[in-house]
C-alpha atoms as a PDB file:
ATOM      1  CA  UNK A   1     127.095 101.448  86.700  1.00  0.00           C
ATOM      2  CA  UNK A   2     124.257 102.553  83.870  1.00  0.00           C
ATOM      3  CA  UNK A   3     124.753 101.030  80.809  1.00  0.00           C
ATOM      4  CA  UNK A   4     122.364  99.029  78.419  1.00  0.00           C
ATOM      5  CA  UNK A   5     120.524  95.962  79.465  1.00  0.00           C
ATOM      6  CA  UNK A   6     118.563  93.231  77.727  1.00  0.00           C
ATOM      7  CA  UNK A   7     116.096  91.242  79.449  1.00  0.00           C
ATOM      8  CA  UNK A   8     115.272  87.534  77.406  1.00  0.00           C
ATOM      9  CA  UNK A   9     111.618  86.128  78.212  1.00  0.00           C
ATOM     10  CA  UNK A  10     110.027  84.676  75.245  1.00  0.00           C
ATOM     11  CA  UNK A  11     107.507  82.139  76.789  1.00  0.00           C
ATOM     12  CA  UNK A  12     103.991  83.065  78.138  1.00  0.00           C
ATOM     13  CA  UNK A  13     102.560  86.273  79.044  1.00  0.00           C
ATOM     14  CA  UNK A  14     102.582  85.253  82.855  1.00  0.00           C
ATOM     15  CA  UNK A  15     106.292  84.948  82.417  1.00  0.00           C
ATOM     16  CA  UNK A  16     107.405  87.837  80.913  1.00  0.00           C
ATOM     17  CA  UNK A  17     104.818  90.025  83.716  1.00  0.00           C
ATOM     18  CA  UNK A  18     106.607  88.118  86.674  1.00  0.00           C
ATOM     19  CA  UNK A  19     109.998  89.171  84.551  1.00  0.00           C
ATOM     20  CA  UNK A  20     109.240  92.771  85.284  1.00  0.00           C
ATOM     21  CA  UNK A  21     110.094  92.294  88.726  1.00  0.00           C
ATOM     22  CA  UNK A  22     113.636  92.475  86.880  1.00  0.00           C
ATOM     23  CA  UNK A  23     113.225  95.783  85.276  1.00  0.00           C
ATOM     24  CA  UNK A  24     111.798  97.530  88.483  1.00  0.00           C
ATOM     25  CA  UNK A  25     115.055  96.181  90.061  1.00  0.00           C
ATOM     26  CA  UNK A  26     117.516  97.211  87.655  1.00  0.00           C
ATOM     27  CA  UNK A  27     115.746 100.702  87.073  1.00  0.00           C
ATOM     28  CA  UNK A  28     115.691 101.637  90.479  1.00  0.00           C
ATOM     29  CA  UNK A  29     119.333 100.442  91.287  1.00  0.00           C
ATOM     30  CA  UNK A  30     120.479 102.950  88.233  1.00  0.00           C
ATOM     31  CA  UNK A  31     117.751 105.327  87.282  1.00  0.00           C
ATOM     32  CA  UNK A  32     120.065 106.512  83.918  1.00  0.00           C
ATOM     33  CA  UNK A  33     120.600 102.615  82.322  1.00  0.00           C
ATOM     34  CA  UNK A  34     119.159 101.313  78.908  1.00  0.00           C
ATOM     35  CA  UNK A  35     116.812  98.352  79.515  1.00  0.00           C
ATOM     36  CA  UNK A  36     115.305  96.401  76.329  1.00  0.00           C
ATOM     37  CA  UNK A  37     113.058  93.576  76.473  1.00  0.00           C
ATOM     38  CA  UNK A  38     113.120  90.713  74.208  1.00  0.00           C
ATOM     39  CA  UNK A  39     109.426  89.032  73.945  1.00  0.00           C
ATOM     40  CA  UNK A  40     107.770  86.672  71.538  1.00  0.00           C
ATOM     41  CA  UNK A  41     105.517  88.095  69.161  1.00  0.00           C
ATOM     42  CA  UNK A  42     102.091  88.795  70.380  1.00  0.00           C
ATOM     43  CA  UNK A  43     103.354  89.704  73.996  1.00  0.00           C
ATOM     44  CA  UNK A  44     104.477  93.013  73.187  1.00  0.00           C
ATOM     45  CA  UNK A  45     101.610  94.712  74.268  1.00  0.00           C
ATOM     46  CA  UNK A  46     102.152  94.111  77.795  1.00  0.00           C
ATOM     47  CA  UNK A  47     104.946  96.190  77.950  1.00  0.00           C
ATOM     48  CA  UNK A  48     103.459  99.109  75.632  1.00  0.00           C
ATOM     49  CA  UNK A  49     104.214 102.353  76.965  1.00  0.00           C
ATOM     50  CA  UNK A  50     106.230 100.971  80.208  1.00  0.00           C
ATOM     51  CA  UNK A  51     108.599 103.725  81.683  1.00  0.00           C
ATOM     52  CA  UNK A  52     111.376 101.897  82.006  1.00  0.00           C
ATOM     53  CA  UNK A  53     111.624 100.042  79.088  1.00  0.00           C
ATOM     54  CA  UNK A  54     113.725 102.247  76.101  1.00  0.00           C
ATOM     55  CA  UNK A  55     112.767  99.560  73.074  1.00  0.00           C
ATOM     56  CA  UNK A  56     110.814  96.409  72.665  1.00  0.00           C
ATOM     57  CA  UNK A  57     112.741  93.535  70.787  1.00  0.00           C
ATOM     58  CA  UNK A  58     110.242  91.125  68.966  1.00  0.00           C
ATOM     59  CA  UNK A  59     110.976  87.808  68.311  1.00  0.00           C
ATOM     60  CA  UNK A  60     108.355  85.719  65.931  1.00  0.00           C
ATOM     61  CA  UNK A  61     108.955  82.451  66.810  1.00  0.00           C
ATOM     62  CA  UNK A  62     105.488  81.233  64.875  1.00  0.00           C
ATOM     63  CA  UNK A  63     107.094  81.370  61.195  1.00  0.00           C
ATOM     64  CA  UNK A  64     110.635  80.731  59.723  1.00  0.00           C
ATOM     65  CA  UNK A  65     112.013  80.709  64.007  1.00  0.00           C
ATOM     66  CA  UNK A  66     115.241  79.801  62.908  1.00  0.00           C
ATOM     67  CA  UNK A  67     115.865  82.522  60.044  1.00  0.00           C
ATOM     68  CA  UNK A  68     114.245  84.948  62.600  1.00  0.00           C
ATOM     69  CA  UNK A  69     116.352  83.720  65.759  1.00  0.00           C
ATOM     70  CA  UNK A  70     119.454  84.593  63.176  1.00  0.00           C
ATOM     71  CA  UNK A  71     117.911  87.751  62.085  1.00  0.00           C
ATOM     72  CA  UNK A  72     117.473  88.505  66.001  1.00  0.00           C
ATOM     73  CA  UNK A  73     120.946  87.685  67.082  1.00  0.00           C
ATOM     74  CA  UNK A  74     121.983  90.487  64.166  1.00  0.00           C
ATOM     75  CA  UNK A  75     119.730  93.407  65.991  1.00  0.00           C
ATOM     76  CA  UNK A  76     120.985  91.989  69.202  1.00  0.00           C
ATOM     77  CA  UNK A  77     124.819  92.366  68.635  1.00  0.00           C
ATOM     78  CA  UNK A  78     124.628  95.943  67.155  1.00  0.00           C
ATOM     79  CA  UNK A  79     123.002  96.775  69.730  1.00  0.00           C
ATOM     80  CA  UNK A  80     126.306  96.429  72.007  1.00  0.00           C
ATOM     81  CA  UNK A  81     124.361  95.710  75.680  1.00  0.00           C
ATOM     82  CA  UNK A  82     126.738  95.668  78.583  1.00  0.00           C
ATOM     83  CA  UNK A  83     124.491  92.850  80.399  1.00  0.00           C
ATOM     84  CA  UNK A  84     122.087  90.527  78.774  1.00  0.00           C
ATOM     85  CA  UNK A  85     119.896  88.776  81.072  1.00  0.00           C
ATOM     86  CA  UNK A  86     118.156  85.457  79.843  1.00  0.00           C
ATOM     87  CA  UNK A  87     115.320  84.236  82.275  1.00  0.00           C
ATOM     88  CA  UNK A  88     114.514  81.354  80.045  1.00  0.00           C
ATOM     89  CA  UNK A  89     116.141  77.774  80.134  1.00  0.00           C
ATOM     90  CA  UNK A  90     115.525  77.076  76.419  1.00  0.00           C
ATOM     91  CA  UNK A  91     118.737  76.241  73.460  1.00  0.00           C
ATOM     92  CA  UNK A  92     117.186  79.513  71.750  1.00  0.00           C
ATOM     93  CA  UNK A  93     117.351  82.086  74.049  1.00  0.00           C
ATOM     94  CA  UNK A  94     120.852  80.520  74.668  1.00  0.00           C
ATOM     95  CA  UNK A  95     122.193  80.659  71.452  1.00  0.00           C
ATOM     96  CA  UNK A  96     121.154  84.653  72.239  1.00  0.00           C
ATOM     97  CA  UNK A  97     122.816  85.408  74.846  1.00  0.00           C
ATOM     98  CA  UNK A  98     125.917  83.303  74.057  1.00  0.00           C
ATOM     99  CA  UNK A  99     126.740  85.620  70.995  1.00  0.00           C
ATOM    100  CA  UNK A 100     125.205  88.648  71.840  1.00  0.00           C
ATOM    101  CA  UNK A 101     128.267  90.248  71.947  1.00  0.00           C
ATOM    102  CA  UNK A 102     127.725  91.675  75.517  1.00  0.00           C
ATOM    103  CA  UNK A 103     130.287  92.267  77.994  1.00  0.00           C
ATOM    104  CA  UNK A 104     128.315  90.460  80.446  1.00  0.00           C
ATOM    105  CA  UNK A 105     125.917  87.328  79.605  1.00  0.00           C
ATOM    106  CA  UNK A 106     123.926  85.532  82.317  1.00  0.00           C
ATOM    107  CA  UNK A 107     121.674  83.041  82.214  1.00  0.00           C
ATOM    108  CA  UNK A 108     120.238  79.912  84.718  1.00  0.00           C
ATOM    109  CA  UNK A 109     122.945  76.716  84.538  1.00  0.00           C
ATOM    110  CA  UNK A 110     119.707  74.582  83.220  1.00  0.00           C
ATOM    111  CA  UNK A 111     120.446  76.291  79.791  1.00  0.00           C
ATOM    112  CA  UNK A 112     121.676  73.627  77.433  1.00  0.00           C
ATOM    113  CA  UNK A 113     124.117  76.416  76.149  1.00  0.00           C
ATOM    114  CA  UNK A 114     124.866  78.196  80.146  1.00  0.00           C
ATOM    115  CA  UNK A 115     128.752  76.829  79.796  1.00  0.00           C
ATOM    116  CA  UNK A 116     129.455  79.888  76.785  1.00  0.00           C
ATOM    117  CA  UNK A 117     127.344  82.723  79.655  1.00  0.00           C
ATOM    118  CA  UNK A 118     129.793  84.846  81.598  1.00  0.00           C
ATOM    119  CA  UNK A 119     127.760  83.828  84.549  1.00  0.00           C
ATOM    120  CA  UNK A 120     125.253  80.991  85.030  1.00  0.00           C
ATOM    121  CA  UNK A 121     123.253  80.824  88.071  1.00  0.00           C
ATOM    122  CA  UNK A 122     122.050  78.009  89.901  1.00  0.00           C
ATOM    123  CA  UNK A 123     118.102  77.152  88.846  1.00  0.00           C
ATOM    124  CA  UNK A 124     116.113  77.050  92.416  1.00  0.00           C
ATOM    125  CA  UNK A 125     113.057  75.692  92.117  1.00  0.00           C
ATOM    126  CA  UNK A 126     111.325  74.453  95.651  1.00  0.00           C
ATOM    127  CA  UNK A 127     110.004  76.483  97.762  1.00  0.00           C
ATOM    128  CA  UNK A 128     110.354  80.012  96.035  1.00  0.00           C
ATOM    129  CA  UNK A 129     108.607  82.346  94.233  1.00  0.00           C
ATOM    130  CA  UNK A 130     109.254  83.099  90.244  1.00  0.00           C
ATOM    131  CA  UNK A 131     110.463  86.715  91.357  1.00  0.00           C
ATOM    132  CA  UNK A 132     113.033  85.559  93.686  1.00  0.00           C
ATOM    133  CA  UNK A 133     114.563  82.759  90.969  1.00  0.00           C
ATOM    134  CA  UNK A 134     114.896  85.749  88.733  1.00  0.00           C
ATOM    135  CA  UNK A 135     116.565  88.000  91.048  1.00  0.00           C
ATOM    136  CA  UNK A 136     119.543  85.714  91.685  1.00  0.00           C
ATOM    137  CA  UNK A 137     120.164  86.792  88.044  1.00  0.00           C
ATOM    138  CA  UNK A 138     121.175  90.205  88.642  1.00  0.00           C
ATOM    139  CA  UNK A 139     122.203  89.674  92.366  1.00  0.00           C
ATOM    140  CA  UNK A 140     126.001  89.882  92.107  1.00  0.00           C
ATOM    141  CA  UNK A 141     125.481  93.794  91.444  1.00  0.00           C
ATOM    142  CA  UNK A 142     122.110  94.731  92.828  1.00  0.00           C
ATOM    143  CA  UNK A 143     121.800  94.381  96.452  1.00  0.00           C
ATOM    144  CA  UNK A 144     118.030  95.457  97.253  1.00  0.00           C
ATOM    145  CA  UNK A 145     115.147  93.830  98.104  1.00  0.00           C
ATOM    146  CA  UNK A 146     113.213  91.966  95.311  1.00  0.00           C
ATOM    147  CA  UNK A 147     110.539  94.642  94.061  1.00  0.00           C
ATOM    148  CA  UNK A 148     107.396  93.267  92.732  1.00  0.00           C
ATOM    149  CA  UNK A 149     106.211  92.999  89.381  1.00  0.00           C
ATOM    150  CA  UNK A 150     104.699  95.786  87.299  1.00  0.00           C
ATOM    151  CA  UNK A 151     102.342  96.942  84.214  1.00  0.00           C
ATOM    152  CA  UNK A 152     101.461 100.656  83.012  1.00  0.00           C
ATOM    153  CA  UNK A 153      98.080 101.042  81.797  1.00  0.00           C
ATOM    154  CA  UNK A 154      97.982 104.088  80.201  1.00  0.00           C
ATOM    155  CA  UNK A 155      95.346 107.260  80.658  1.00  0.00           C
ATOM    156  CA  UNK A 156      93.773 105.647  77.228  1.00  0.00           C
ATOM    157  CA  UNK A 157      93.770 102.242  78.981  1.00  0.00           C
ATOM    158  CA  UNK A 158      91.657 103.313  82.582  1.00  0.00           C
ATOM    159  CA  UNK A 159      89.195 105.515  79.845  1.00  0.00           C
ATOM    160  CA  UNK A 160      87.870 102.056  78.236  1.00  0.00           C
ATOM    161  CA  UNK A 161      86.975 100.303  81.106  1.00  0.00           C
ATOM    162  CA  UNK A 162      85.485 103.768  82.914  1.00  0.00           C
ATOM    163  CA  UNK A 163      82.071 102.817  82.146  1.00  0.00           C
ATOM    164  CA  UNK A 164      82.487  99.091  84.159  1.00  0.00           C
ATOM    165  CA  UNK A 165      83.564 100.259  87.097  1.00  0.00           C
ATOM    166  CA  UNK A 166      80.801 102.382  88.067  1.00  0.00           C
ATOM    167  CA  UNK A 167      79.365 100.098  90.772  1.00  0.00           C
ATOM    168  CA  UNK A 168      81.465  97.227  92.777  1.00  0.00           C
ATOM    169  CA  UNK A 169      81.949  94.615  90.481  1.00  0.00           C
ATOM    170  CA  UNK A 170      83.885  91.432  90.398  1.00  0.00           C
ATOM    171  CA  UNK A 171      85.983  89.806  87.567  1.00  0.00           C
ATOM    172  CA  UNK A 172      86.137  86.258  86.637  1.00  0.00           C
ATOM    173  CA  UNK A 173      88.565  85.172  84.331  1.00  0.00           C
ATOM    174  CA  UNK A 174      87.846  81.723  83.907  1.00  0.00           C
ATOM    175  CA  UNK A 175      89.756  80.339  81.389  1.00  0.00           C
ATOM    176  CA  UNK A 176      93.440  78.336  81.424  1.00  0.00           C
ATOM    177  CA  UNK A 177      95.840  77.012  78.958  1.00  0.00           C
ATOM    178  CA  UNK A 178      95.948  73.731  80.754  1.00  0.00           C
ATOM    179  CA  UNK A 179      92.470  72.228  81.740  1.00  0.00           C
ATOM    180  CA  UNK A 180      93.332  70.776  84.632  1.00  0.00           C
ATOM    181  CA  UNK A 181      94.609  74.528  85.448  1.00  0.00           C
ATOM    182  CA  UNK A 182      90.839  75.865  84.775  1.00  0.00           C
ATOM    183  CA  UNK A 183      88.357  75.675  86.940  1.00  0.00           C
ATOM    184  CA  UNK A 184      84.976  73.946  85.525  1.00  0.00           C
ATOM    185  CA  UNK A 185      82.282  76.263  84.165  1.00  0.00           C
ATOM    186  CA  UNK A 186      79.612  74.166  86.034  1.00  0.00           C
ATOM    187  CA  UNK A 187      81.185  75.489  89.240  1.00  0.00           C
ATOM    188  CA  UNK A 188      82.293  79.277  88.028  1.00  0.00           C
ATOM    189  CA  UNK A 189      78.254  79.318  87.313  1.00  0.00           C
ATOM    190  CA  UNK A 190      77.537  77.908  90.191  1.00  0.00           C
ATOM    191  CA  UNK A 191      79.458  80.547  92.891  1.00  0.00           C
ATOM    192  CA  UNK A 192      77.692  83.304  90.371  1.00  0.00           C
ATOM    193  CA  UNK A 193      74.279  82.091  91.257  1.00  0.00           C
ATOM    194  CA  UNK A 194      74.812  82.566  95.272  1.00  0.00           C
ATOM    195  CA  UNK A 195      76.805  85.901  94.267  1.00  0.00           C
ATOM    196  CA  UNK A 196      74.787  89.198  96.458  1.00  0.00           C
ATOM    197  CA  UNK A 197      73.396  90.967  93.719  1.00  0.00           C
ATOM    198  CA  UNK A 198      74.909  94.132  95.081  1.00  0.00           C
ATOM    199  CA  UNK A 199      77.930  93.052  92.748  1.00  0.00           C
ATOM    200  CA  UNK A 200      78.541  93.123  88.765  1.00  0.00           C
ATOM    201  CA  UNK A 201      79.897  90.081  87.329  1.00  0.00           C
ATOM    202  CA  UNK A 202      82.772  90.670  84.652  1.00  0.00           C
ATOM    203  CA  UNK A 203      83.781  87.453  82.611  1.00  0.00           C
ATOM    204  CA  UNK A 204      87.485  88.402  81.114  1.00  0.00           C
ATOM    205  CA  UNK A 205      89.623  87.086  78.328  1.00  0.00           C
ATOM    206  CA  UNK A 206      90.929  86.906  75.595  1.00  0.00           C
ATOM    207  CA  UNK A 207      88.667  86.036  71.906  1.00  0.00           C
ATOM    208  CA  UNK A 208      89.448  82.037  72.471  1.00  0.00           C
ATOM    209  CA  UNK A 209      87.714  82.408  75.565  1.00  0.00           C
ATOM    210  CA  UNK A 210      84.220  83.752  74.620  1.00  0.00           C
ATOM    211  CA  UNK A 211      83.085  80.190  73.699  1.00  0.00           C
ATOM    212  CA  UNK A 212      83.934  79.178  77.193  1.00  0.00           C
ATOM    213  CA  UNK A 213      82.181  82.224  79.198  1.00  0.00           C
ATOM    214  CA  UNK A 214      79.150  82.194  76.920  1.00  0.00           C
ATOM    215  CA  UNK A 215      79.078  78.687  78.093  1.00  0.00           C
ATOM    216  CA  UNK A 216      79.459  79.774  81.773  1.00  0.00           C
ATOM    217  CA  UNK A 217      76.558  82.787  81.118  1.00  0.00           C
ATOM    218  CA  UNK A 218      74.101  79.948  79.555  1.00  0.00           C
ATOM    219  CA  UNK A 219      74.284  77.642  83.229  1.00  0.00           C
ATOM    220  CA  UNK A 220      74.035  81.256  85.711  1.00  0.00           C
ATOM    221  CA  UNK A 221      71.009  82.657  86.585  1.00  0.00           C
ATOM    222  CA  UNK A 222      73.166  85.325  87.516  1.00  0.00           C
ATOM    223  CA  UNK A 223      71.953  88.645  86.714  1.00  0.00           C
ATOM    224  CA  UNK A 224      73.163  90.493  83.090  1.00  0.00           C
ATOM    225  CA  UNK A 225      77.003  89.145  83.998  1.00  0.00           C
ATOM    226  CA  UNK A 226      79.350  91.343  81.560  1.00  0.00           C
ATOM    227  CA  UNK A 227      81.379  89.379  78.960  1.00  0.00           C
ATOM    228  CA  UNK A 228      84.581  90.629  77.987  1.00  0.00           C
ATOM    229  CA  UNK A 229      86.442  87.913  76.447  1.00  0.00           C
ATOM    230  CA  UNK A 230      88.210  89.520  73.380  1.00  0.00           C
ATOM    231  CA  UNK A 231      87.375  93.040  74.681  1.00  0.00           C
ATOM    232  CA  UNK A 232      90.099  94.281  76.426  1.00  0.00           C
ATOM    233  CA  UNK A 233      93.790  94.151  75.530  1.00  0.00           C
ATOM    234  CA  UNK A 234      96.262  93.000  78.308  1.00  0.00           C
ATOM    235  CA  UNK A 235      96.848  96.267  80.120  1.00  0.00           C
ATOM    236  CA  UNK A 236      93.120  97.089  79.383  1.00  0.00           C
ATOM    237  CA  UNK A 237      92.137  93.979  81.276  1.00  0.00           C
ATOM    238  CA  UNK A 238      94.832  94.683  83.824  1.00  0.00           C
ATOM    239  CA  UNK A 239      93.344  98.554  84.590  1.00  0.00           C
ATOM    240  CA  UNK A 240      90.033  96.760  85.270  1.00  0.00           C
ATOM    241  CA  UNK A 241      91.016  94.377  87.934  1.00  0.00           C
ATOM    242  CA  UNK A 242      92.881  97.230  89.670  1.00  0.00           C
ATOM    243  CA  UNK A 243      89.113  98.617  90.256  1.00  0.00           C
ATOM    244  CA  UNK A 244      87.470  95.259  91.237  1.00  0.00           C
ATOM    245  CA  UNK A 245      86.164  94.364  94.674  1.00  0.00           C
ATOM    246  CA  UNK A 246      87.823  90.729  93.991  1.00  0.00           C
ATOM    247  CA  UNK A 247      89.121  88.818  90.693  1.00  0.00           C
ATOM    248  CA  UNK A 248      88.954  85.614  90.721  1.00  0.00           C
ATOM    249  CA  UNK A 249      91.336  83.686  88.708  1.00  0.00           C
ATOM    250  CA  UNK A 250      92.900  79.932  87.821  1.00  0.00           C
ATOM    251  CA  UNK A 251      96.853  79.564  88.090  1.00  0.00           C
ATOM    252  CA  UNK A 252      97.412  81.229  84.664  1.00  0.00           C
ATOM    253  CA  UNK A 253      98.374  84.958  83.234  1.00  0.00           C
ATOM    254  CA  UNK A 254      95.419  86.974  84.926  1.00  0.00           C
ATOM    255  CA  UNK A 255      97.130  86.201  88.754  1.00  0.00           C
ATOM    256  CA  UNK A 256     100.051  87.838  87.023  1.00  0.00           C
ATOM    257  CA  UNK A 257      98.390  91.036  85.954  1.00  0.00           C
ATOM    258  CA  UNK A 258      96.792  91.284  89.491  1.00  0.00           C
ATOM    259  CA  UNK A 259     100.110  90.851  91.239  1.00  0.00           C
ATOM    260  CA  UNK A 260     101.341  93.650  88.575  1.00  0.00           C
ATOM    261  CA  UNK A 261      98.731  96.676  89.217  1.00  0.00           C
ATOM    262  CA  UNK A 262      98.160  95.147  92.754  1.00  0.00           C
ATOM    263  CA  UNK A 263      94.920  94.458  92.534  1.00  0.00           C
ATOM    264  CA  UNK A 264      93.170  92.056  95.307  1.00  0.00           C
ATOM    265  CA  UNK A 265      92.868  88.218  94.073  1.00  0.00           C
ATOM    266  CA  UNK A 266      91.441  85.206  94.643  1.00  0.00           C
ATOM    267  CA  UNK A 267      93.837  82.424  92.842  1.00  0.00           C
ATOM    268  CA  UNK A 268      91.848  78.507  92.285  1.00  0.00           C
ATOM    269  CA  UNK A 269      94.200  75.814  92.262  1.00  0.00           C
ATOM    270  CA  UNK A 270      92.918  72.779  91.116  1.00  0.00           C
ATOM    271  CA  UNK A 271      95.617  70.617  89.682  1.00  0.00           C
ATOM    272  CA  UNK A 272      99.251  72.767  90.500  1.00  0.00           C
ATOM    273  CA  UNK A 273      99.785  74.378  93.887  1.00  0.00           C
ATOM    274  CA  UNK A 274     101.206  77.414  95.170  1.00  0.00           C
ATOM    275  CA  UNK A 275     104.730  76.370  95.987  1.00  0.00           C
ATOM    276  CA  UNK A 276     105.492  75.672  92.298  1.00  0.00           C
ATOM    277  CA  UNK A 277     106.301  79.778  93.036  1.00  0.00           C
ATOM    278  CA  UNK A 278     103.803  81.291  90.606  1.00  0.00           C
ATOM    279  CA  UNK A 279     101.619  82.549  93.116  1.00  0.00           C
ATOM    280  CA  UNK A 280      99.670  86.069  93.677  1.00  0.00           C
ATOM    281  CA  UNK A 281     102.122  88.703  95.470  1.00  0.00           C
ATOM    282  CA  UNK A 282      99.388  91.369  95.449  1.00  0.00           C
ATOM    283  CA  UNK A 283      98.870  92.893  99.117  1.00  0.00           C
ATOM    284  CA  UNK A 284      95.003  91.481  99.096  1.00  0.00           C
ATOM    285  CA  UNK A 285      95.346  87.471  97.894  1.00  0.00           C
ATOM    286  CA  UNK A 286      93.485  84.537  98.429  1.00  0.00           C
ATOM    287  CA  UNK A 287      94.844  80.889  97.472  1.00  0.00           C
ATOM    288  CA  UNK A 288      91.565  78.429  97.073  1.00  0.00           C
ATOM    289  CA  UNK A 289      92.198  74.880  96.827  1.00  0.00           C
ATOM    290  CA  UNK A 290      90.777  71.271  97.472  1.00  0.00           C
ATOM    291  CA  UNK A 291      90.659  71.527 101.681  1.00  0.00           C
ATOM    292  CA  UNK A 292      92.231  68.286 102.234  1.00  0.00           C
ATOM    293  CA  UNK A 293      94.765  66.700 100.785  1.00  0.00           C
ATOM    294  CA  UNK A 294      94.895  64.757  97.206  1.00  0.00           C
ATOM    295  CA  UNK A 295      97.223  61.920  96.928  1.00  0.00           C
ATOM    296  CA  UNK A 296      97.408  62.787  93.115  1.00  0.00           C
ATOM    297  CA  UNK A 297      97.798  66.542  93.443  1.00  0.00           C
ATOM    298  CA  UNK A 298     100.130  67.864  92.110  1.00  0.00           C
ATOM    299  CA  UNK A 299     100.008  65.945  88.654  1.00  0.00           C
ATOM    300  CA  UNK A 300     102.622  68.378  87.186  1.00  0.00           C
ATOM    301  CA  UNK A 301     103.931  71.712  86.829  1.00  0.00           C
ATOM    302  CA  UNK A 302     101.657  72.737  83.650  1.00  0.00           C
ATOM    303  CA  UNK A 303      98.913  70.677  84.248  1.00  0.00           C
ATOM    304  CA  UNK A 304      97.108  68.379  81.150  1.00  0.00           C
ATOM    305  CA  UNK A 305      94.754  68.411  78.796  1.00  0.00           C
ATOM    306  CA  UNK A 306      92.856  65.910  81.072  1.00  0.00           C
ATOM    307  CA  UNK A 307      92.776  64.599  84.071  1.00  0.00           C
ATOM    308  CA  UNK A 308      95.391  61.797  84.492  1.00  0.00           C
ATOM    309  CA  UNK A 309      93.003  59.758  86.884  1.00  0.00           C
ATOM    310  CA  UNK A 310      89.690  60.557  84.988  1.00  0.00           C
ATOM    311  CA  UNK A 311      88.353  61.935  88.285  1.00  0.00           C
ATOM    312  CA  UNK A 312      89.450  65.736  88.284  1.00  0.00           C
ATOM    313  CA  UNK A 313      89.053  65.702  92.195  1.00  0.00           C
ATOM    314  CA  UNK A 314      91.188  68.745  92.883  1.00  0.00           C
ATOM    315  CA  UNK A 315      88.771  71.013  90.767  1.00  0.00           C
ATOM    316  CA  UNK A 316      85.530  69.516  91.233  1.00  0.00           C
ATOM    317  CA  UNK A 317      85.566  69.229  95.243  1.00  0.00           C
ATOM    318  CA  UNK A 318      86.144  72.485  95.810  1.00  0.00           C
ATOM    319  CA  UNK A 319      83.618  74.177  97.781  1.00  0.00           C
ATOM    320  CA  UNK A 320      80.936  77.217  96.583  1.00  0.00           C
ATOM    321  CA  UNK A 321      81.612  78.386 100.124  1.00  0.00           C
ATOM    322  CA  UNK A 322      85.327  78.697  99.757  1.00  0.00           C
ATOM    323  CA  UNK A 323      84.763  81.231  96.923  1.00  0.00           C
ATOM    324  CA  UNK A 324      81.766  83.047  98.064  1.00  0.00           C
ATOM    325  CA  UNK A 325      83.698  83.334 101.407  1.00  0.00           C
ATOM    326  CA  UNK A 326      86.701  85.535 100.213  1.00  0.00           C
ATOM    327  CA  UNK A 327      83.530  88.296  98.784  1.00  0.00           C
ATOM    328  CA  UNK A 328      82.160  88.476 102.364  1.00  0.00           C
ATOM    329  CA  UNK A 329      85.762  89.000 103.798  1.00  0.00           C
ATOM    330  CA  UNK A 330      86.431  91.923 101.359  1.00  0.00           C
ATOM    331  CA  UNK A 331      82.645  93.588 101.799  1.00  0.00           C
END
């Protein structure tokens, strides 16, 4: 059955990452199909030079969203797609799939416009991982096991970071959306101090970041740790942590990019928790969290801008130990 496929994931980069899971699936299944991917602007780099992928759809959702949704739903339709896929729950990406014009439209019932899809799909959301809620998708005609997700750094890509990876080093990608998602500088500086010094120290993200890892670099004592922020592009940044001894992340896009080059991880959850089903799938993963339970944890799916009870417990009583114990497992 090849024919042409669109995949719809226009929200954060960790979503559209898990959402290759999809196009591994549907590749392998029929080697000869079409598969485009429709992204938000800004996240098209992820999927730069990806195999599978025949074109990149952009959607700018920043300026005039509604006259570019329209504009969108025009390059959509002549595109004629025999299956459009739309991961996301959102009116938008509805009103996309709805009158795409594709002989096949499927999308998750919580979509507010699901009743116009050719097929909507139960949303399952206990107990399973992101991957395996966007499988069901395509399930009726691909019976294989979910495959996991994946990036392509190019040979360009592994060149920049050659020079970094010339003794065993360790990334830190400390920053988070959601601050009750990011693990305090005080104690990112703090497992850096107790670090061997037989290890590099990488700080990673993106040019928002720098303020907070200059911050983090100012309270080490660490020696010469390597700041990044604003370096690296995605697939850049995801080529590195392929090469690291251990990356330590929060629950935010960097777990993703592990998972995608299968690179070993160590994943800090403060305020959200693993079952949510965003978790690291990489063969190597770690999941550090508070050690006993927190009758406020979880506060929510995102996280907040603050702590809700002022005392930011599930962050700040996690142990150096915890983290410095996952290096001396992987030595």
């Amino acid at each position: 059955m090849p024919g042409k496929f669109l995949i719809i994931q226009t929200a954060f980069i960790g979503d559209v990452v898990l959402a290759t899971s999809l196009v591994e699936n549907i590749h392998a299944a029929f080697p000869d199909a079409s598969i485009d991917f429709l992204v938000r602007l800004g996240n098209e780099r992820l999927l730069e030079g990806h195999p599978h992928i025949r074109k990149i759809l952009i959607w700018n959702k920043n300026e005039k969203k509604l006259r570019n949704l329209v504009r969108m739903l025009r390059t959509i339709r002549k595109e004629k797609y025999d299956k459009v896929i739309n991961v996301q729950r959102f009116a938008a990406t509805g009103f996309l799939t709805a009158f795409s014009g594709a002989k096949e439209t499927i999308g998750f019932d919580k979509n507010p416009l699901s009743f116009l899809f050719s097929r909507k799909v139960a949303h399952q959301f206990k107990s399973m991982h992101e991957i395996d809620r966007n499988y069901l998708l395509i399930k009726h005609f691909i019976n294989a096991p979910v495959m996991r997700p994946r990036l392509y750094p190019s040979k360009q890509d592994e060149e920049k970071i050659s020079k970094y990876i010339q003794k065993p080093f360790i990334t830190i990608s400390p920053a988070s959306v959601w601050f009750t998602k990011q693990y305090p500088p005080l104690k990112w500086a703090s497992f850096m101090n107790q670090l061997a010094d037989e290890y590099s120290i990488i700080l990673m993200g993106g040019p928002d970041d720098r303020s907070l890892s200059e911050a983090i670099i100012q309270m080490t004592t660490s020696k010469s740790p390597v700041d990044l922020c604003g370096e690296l592009s995605f697939l850049q940044s995801a080529a590195l942590m392929k090469h690291a001894q251990m990356n330590f992340v929060n629950d935010s896009a960097p777990m993703h990019f592990a998972s995608a080059v299968n690179a070993p991880v160590a994943a800090v959850y403060c305020s959200t928790v693993p079952h949510f089903g965003y978790g690291p799938l990489s063969d190597v993963k770690y999941i550090i969290e508070r050690r006993d339970p927190l009758y406020c944890r979880p506060c929510g799916l995102h996280g907040y801008m603050a702590c809700p009870q002022g005392h930011f417990k599930c962050a700040l009583e996690i142990e150096d130990e915890q983290l410095l114990g996952v290096v001396n497992r992987e030595a």
